[in-house]
N, C-alpha and C. Protein backbone atom coordinates (compact mmCIF):
# COMPACT_ATOMS: atom_id res chain seq x y z
N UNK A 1 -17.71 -16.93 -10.44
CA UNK A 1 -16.54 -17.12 -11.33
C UNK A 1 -15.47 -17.92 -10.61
N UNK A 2 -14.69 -19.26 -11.16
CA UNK A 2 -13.47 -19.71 -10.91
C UNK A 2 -12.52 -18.95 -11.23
N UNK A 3 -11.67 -18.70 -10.81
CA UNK A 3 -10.62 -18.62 -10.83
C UNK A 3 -9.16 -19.55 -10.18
N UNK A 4 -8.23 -19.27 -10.94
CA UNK A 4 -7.11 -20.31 -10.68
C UNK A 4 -6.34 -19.52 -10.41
N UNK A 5 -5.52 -20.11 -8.62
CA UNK A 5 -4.39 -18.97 -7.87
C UNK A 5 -3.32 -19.11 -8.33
N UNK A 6 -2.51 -19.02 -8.99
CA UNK A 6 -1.09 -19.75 -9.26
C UNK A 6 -0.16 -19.42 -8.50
N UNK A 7 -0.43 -20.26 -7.37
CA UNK A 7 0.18 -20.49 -5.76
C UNK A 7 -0.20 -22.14 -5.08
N UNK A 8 0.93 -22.31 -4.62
CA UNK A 8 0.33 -23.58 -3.85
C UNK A 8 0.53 -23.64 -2.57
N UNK A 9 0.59 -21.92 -1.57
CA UNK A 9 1.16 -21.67 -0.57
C UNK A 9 -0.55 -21.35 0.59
N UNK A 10 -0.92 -22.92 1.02
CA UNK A 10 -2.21 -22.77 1.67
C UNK A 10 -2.22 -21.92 2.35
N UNK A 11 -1.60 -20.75 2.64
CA UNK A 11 -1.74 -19.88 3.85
C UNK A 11 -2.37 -18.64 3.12
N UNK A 12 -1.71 -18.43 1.74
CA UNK A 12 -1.84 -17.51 0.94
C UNK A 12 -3.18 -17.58 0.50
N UNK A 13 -3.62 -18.83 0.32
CA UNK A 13 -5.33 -19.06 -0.69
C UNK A 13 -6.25 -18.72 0.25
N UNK A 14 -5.79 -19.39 1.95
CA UNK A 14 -6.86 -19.22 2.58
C UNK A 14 -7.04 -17.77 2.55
N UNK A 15 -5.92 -17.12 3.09
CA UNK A 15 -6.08 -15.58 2.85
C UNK A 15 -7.08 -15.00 1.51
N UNK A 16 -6.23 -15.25 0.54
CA UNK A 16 -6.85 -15.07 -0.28
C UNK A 16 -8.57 -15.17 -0.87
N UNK A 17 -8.97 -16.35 -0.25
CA UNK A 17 -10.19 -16.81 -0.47
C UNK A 17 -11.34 -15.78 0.52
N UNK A 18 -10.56 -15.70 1.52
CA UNK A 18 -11.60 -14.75 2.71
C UNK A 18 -11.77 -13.48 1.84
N UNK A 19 -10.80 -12.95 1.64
CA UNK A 19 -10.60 -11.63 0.91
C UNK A 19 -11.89 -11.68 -0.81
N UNK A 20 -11.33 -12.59 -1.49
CA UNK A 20 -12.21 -12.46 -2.85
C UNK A 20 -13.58 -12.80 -2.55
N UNK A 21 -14.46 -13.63 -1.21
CA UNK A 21 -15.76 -13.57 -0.91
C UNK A 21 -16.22 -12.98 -1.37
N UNK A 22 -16.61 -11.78 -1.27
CA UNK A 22 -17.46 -10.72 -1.65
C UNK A 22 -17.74 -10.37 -3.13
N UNK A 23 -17.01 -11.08 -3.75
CA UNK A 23 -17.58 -11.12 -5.58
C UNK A 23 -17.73 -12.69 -5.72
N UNK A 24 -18.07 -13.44 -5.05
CA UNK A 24 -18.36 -14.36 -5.37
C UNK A 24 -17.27 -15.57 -6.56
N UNK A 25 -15.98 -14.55 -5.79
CA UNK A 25 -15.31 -15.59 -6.85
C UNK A 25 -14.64 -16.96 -5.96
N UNK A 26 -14.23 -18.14 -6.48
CA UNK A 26 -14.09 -19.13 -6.05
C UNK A 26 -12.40 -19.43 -6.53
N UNK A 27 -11.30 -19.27 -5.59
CA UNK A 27 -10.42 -19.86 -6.01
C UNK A 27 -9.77 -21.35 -5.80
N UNK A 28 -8.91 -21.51 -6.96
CA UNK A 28 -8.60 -23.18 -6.92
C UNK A 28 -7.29 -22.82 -6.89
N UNK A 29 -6.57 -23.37 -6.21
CA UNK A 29 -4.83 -23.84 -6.34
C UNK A 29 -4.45 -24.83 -7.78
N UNK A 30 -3.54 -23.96 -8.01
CA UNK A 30 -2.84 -24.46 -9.04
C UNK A 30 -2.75 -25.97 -8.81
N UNK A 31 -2.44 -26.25 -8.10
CA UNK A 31 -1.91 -27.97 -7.30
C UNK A 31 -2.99 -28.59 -7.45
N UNK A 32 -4.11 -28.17 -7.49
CA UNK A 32 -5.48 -29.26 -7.28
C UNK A 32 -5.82 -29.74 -8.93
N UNK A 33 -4.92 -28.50 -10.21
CA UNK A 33 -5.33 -28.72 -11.28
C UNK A 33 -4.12 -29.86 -12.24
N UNK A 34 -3.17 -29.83 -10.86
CA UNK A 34 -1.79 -30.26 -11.62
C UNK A 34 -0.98 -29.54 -12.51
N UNK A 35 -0.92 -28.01 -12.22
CA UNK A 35 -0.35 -27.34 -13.15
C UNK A 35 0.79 -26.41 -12.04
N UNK A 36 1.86 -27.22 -12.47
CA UNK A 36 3.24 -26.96 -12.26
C UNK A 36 3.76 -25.64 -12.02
N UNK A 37 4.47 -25.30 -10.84
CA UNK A 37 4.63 -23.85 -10.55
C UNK A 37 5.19 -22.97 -11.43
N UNK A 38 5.44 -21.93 -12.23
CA UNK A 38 6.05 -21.26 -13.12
C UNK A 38 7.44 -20.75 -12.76
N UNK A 39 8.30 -21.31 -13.47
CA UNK A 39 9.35 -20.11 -13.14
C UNK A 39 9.78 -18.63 -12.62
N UNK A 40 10.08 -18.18 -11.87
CA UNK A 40 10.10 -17.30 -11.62
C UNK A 40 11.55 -16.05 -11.34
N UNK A 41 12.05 -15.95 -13.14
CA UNK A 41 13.40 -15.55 -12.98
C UNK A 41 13.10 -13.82 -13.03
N UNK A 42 12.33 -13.23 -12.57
CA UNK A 42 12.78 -11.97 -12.99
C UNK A 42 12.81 -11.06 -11.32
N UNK A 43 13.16 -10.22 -11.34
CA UNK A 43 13.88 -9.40 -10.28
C UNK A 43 12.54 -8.66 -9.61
N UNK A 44 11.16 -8.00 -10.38
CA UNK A 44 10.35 -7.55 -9.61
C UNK A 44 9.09 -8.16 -9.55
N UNK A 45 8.54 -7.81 -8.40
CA UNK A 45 7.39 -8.76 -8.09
C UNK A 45 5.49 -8.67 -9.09
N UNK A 46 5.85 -7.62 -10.07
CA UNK A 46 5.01 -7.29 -11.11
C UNK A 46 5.20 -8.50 -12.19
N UNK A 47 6.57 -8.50 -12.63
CA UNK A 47 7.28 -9.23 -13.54
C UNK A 47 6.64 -10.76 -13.00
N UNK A 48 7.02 -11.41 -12.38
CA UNK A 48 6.88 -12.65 -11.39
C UNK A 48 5.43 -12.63 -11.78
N UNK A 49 5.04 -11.83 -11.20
CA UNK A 49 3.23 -12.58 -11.07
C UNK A 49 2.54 -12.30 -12.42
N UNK A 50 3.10 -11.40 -13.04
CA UNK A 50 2.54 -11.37 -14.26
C UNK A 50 3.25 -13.39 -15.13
N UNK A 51 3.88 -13.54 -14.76
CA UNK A 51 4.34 -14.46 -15.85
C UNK A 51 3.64 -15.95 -15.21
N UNK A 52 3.55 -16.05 -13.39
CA UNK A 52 2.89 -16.58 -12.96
C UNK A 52 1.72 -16.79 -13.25
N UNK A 53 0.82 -15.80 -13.22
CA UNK A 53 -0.98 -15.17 -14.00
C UNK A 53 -0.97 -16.15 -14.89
N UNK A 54 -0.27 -15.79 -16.37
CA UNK A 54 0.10 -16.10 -17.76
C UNK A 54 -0.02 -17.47 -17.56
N UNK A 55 1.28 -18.05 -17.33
CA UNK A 55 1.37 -19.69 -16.93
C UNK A 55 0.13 -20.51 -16.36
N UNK A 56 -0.58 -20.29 -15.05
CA UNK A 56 -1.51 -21.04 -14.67
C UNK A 56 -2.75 -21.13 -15.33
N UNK A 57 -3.18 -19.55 -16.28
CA UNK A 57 -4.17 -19.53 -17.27
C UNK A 57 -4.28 -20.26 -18.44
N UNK A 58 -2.72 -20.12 -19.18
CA UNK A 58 -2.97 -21.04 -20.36
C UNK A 58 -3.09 -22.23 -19.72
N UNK A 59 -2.15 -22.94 -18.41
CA UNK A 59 -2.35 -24.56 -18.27
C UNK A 59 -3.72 -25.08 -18.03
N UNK A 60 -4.62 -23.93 -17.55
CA UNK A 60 -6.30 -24.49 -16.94
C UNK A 60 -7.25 -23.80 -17.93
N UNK A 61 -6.39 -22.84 -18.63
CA UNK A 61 -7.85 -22.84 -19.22
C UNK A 61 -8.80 -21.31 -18.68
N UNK A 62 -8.58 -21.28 -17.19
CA UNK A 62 -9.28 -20.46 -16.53
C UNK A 62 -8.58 -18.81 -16.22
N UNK A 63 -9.69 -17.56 -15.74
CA UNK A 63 -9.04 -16.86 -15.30
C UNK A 63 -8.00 -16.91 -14.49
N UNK A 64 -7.20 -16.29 -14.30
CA UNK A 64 -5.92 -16.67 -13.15
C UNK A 64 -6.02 -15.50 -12.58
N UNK A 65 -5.28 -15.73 -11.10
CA UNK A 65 -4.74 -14.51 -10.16
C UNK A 65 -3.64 -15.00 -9.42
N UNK A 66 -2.75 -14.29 -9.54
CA UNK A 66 -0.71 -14.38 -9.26
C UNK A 66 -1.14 -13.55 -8.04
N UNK A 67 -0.11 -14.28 -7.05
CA UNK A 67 0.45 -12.65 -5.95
C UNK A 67 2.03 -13.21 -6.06
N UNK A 68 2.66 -12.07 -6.03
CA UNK A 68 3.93 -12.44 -5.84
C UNK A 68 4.06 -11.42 -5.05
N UNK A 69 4.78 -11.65 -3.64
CA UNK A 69 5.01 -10.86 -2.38
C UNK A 69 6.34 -11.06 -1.87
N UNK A 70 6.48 -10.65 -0.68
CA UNK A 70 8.12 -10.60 -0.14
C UNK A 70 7.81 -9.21 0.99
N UNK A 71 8.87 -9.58 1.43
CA UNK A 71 9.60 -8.72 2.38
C UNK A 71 10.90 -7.85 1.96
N UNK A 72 10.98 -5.91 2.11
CA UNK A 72 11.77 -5.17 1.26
C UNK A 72 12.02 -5.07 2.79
N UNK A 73 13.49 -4.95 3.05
CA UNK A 73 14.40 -4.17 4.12
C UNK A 73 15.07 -3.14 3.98
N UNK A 74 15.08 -2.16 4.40
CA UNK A 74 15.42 -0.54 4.32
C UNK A 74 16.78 -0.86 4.25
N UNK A 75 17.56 -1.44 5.51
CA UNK A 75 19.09 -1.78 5.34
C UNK A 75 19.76 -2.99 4.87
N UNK A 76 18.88 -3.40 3.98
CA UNK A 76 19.17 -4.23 2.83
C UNK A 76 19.40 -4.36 1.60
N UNK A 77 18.56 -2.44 1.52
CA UNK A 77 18.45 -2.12 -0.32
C UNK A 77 17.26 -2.88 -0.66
N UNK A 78 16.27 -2.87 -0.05
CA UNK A 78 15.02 -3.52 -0.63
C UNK A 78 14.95 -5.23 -0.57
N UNK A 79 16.04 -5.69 -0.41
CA UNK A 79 16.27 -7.24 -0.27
C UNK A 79 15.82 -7.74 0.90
N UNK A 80 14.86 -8.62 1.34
CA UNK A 80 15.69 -10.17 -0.01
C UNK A 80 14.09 -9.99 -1.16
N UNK A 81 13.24 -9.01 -0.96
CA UNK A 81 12.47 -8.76 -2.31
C UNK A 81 11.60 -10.22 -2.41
N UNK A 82 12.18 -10.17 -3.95
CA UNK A 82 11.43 -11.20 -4.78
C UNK A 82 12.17 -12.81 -4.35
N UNK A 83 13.10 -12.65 -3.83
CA UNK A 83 13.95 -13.65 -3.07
C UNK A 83 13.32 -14.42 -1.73
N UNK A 84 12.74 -14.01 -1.44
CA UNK A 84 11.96 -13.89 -0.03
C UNK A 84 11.80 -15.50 0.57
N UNK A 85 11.03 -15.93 -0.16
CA UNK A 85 10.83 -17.24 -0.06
C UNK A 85 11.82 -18.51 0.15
N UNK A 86 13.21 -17.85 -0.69
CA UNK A 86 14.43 -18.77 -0.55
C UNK A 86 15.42 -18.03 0.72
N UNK A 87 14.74 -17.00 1.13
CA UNK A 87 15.47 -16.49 2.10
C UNK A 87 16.71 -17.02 2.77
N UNK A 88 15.78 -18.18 3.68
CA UNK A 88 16.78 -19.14 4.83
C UNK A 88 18.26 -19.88 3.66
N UNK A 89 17.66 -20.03 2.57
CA UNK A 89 18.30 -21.07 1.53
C UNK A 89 20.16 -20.49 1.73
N UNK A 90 19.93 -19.13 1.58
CA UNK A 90 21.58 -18.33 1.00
C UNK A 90 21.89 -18.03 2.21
N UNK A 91 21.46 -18.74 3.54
CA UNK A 91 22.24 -18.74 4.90
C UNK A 91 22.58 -20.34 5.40
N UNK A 92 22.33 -21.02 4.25
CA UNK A 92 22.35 -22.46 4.92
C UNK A 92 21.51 -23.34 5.66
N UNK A 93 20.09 -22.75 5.59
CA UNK A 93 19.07 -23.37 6.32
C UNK A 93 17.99 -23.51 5.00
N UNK A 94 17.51 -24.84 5.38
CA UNK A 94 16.56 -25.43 4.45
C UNK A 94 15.06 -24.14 4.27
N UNK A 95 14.32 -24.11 3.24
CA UNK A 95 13.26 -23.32 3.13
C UNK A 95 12.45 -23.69 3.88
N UNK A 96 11.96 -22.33 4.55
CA UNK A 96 10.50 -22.33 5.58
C UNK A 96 10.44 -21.55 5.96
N UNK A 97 9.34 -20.67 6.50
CA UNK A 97 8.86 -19.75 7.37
C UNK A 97 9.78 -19.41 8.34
N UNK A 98 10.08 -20.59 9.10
CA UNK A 98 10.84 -20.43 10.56
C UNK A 98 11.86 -19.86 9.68
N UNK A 99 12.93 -20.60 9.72
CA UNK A 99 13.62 -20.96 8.86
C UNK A 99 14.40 -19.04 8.24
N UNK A 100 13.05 -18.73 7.56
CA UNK A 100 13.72 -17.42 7.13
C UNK A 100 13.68 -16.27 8.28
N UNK A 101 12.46 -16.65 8.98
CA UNK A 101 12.80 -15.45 10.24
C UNK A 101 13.73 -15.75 11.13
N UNK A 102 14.19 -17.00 11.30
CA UNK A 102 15.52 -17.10 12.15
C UNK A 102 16.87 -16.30 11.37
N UNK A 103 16.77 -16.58 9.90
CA UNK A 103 18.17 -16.39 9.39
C UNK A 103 18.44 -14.40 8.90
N UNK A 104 16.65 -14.04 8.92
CA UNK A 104 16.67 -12.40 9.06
C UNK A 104 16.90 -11.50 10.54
N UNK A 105 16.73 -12.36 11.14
CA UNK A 105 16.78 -11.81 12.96
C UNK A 105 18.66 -11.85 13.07
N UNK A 106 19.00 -12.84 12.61
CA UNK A 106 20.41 -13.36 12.39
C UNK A 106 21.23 -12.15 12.14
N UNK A 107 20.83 -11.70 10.73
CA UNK A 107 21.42 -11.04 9.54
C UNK A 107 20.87 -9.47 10.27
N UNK A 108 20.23 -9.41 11.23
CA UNK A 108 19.81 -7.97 11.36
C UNK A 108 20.26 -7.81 13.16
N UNK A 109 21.25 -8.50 13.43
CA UNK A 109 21.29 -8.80 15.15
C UNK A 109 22.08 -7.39 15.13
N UNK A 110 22.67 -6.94 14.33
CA UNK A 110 23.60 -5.64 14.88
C UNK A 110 22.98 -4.62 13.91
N UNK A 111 21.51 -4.61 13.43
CA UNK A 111 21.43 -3.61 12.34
C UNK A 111 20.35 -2.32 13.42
N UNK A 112 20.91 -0.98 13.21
CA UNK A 112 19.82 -0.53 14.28
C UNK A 112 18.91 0.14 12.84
N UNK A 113 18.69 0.58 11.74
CA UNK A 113 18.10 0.55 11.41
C UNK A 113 16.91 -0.70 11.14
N UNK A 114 15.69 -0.61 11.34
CA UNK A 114 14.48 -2.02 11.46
C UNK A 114 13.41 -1.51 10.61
N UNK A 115 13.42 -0.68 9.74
CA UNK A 115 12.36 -0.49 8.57
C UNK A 115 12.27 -1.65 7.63
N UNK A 116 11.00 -1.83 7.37
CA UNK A 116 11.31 -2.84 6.50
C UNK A 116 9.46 -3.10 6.17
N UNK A 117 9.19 -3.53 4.85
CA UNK A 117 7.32 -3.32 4.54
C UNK A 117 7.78 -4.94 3.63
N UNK A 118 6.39 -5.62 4.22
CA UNK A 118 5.77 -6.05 3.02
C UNK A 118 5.29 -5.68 2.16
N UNK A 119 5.12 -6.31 0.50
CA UNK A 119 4.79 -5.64 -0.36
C UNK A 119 3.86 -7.09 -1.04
N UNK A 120 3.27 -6.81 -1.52
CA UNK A 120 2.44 -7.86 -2.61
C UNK A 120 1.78 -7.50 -3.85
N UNK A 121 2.06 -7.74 -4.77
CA UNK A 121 1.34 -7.56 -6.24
C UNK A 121 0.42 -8.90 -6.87
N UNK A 122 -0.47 -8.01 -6.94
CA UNK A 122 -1.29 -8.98 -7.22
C UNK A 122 -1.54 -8.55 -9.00
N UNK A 123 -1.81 -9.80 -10.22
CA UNK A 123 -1.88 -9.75 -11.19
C UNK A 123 -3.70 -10.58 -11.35
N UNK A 124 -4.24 -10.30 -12.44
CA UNK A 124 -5.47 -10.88 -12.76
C UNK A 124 -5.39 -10.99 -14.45
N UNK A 125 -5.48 -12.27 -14.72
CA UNK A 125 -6.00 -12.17 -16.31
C UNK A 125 -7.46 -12.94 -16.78
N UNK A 126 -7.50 -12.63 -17.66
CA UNK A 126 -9.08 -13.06 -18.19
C UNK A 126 -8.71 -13.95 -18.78
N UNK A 127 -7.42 -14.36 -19.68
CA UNK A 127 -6.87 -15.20 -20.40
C UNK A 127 -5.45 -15.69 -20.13
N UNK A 128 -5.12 -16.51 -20.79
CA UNK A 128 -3.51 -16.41 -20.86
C UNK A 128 -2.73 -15.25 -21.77
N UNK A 129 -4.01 -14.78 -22.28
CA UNK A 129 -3.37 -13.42 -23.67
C UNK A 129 -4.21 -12.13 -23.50
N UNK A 130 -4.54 -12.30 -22.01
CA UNK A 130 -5.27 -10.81 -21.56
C UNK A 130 -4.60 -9.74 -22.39
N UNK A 131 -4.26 -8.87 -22.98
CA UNK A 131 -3.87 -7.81 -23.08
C UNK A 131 -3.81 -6.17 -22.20
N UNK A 132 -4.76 -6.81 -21.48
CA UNK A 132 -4.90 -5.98 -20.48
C UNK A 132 -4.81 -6.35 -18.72
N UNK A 133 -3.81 -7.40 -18.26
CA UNK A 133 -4.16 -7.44 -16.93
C UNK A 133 -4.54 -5.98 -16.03
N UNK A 134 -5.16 -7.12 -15.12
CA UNK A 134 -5.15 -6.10 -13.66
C UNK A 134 -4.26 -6.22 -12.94
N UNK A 135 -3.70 -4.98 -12.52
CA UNK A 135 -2.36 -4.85 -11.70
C UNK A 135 -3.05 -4.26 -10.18
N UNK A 136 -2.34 -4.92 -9.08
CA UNK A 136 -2.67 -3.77 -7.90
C UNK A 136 -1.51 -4.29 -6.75
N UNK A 137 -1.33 -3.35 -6.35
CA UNK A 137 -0.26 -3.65 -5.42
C UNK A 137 -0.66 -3.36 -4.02
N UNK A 138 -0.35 -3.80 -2.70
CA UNK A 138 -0.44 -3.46 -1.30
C UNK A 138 1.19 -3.58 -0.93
N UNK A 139 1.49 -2.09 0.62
CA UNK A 139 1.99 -2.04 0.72
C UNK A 139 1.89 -1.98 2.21
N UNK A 140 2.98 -2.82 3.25
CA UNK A 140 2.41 -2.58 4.73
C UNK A 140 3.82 -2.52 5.19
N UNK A 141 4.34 -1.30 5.71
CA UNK A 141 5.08 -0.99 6.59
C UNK A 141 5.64 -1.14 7.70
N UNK A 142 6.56 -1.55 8.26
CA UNK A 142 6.62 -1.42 9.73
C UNK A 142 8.44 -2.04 10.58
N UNK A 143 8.37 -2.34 11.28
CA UNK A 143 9.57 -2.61 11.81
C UNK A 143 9.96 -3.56 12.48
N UNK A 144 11.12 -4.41 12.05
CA UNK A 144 11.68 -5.76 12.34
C UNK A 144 11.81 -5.90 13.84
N UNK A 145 11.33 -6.75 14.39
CA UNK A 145 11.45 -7.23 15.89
C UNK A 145 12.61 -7.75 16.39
N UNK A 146 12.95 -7.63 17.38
CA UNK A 146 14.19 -8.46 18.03
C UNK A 146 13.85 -9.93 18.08
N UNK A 147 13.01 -10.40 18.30
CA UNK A 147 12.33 -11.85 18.48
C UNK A 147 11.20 -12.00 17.69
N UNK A 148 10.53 -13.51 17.53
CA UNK A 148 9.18 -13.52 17.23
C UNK A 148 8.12 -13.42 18.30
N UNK A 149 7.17 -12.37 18.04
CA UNK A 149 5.92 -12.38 18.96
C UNK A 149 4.32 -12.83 18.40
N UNK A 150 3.69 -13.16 19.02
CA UNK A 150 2.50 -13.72 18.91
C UNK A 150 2.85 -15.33 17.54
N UNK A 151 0.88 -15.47 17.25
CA UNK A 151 0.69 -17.05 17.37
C UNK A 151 0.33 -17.06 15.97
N UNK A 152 -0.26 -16.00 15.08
CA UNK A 152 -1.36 -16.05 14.22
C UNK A 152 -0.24 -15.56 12.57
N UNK A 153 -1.06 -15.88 11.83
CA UNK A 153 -0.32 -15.62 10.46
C UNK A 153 0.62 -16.67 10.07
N UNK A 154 1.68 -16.30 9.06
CA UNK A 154 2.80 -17.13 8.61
C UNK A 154 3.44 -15.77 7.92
N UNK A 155 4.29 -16.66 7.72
CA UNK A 155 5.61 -16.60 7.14
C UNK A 155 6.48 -15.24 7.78
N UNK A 156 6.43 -13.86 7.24
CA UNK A 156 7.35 -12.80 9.04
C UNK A 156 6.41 -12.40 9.46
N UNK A 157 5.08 -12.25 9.76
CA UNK A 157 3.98 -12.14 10.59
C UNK A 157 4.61 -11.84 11.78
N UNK A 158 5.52 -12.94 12.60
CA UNK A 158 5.78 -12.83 13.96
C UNK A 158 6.80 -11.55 14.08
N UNK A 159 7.77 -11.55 13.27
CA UNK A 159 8.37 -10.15 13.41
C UNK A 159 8.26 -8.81 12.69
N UNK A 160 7.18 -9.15 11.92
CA UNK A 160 6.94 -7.65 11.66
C UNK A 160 6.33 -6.61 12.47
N UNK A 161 6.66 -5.94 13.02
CA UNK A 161 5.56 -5.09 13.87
C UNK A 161 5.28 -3.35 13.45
N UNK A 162 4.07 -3.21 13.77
CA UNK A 162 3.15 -2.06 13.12
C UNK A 162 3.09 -0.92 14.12
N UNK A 163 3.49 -0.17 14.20
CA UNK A 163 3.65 0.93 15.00
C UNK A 163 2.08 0.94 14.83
N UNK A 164 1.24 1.40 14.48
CA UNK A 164 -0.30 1.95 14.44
C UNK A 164 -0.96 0.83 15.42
N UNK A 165 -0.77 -0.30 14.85
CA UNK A 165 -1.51 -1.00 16.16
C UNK A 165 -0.34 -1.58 17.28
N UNK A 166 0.68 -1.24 17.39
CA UNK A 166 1.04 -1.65 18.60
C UNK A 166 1.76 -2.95 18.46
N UNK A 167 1.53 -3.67 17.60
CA UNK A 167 1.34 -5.25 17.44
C UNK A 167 2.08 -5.70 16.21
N UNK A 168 2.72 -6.95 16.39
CA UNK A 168 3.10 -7.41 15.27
C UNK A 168 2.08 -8.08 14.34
N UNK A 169 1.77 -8.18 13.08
CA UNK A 169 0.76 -9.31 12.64
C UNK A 169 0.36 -10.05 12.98
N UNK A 170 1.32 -11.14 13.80
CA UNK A 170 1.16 -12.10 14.55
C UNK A 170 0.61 -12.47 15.53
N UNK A 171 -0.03 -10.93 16.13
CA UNK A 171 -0.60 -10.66 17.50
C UNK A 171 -2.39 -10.22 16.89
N UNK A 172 -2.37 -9.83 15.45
CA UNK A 172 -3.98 -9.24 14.89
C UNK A 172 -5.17 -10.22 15.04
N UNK A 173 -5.92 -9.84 15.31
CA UNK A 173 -7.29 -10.92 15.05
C UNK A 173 -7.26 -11.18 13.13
N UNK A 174 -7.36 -11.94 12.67
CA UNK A 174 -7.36 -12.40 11.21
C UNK A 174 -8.47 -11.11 10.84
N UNK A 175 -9.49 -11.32 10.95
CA UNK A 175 -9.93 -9.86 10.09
C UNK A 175 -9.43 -8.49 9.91
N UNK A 176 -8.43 -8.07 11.21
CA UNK A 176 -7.80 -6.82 11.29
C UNK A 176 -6.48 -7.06 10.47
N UNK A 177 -5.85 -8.55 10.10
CA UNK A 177 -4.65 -8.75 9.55
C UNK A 177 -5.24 -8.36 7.68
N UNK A 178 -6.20 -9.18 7.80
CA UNK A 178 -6.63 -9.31 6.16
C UNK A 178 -6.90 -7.83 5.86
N UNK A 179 -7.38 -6.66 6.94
CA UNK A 179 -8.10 -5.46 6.04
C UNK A 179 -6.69 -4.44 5.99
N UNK A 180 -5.62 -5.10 7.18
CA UNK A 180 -4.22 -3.55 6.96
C UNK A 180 -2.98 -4.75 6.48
N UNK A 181 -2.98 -5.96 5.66
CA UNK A 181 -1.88 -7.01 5.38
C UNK A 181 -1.86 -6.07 4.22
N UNK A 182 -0.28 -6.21 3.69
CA UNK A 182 0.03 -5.98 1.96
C UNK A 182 -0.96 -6.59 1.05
N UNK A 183 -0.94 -8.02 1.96
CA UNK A 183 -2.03 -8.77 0.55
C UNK A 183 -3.30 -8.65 1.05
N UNK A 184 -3.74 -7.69 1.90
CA UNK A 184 -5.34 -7.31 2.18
C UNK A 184 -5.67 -6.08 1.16
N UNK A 185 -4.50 -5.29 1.25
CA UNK A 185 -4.52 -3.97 0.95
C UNK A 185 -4.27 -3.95 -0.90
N UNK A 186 -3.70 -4.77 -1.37
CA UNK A 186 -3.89 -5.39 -2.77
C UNK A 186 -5.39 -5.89 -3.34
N UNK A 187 -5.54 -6.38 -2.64
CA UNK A 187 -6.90 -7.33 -2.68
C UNK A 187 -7.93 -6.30 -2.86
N UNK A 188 -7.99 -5.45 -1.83
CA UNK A 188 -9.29 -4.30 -1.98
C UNK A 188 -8.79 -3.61 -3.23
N UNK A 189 -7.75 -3.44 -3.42
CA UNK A 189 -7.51 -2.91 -4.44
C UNK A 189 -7.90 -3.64 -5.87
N UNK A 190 -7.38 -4.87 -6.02
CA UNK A 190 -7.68 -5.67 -6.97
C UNK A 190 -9.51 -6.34 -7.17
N UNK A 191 -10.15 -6.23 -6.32
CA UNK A 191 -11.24 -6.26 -5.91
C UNK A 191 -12.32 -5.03 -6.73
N UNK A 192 -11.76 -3.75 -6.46
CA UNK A 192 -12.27 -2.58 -6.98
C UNK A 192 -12.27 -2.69 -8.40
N UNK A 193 -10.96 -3.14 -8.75
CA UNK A 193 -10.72 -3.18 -10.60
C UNK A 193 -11.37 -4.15 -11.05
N UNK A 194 -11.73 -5.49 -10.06
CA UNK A 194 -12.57 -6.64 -11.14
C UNK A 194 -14.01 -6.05 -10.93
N UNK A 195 -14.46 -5.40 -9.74
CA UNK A 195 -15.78 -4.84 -10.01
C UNK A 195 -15.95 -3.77 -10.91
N UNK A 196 -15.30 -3.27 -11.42
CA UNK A 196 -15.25 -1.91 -12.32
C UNK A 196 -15.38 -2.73 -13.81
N UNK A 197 -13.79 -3.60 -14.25
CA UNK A 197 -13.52 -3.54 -15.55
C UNK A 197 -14.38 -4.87 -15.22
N UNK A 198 -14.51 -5.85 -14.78
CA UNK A 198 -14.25 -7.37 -15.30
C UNK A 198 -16.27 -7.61 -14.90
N UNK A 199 -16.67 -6.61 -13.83
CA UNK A 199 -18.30 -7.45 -13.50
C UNK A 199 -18.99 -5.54 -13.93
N UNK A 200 -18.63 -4.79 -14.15
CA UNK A 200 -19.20 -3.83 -14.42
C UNK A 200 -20.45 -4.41 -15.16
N UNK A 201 -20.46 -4.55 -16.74
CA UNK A 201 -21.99 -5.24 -17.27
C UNK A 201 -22.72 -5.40 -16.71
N UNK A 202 -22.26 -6.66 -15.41
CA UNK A 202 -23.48 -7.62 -15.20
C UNK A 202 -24.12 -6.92 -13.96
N UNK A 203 -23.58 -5.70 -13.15
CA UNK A 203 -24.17 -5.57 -12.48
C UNK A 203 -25.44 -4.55 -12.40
């Protein structure tokens, strides 16, 4: 089965692509079909990817799968959320990876609370008028670093760090990132529901 990511964030697909292997599904970036990123005005990350899903399905035609993710900070009130991505933007630094972990290390230099989880929701439709998406969410915990450590991942990879392994993301071998990441832990999840509702029949 194709499916269409409605993402054009290569870090995310590759992820993504390792992860959906195992059902044999094949994803395409929105970008390769020419179908324009969706707006994304609403406040939670269900909302977002559901409307994301919606959008890239009717433009191709094909099943779709949304993640809409972020970073929630304990002494932030859950922020910057669904914001995540424009992070660096509302400190005066152009969008990027770096960019936002410089301007959260910034914004957290005197904070002694450092809780803070990724979160990712992942959406699946069969159509643009599924009536029934698949919803699944991953959730990964852990605590903001003083600096960035290690080489591997993107976007706060380098400062998130995981009390259980010791390590920030940034420090995981890619298979140990993909099976305990928010968007690993979605994925198995979202994985379970397309083998249940969506390939149950055929198997």
């Amino acid at each position: 089965m194709k499916l269409v990511l409605a993402s054009n964030n290569a870090g995310k697909l590759a992820e993504l692509q390792v992860l959906f292997a195992p059902l044999g599904v094949e994803l395409v970036r929105q970008a390769d079909l020419n179908i324009p990123e969706a707006p994304e005005p609403h406040r939670t990350f269900i909302e977002n990817a559901l409307a994301k899903a919606r959008h890239a399905a009717r433009e191709s035609g094909l099943p779709a799968l949304a993640d809409d993710a972020g970073l929630c900070v304990e002494a932030f009130g859950g922020l910057p959320g669904v914001d995540t991505a424009y992070y660096a933007t509302q400190f005066g630094y152009d969008k990027g990876d770096q960019n936002n972990v410089r301007a959260l290390l910034e914004q957290m230099a005197h904070v002694t609370d450092r809780r803070a989880a990724l979160v990712s929701t992942l959406v699946a439709l069969r159509s643009a008028d599924d009536p029934e998406p698949l919803v699944a969410t991953g959730r990964a915990p852990g605590l903001i670093t003083q600096a960035p450590i290690g080489d591997n991942g993107f976007g706060f990879d380098p400062v998130m760090y995981l009390p259980d392994f010791g390590a920030t993301f940034a420090q995981l071998p890619t298979e140990v990132k993909n099976a305990n990441s928010h968007r690993g832990r979605a994925a198995q999840q979202m994985l379970e529901l397309m083998r249940a509702r969506w390939f149950a029949s055929a198997s």
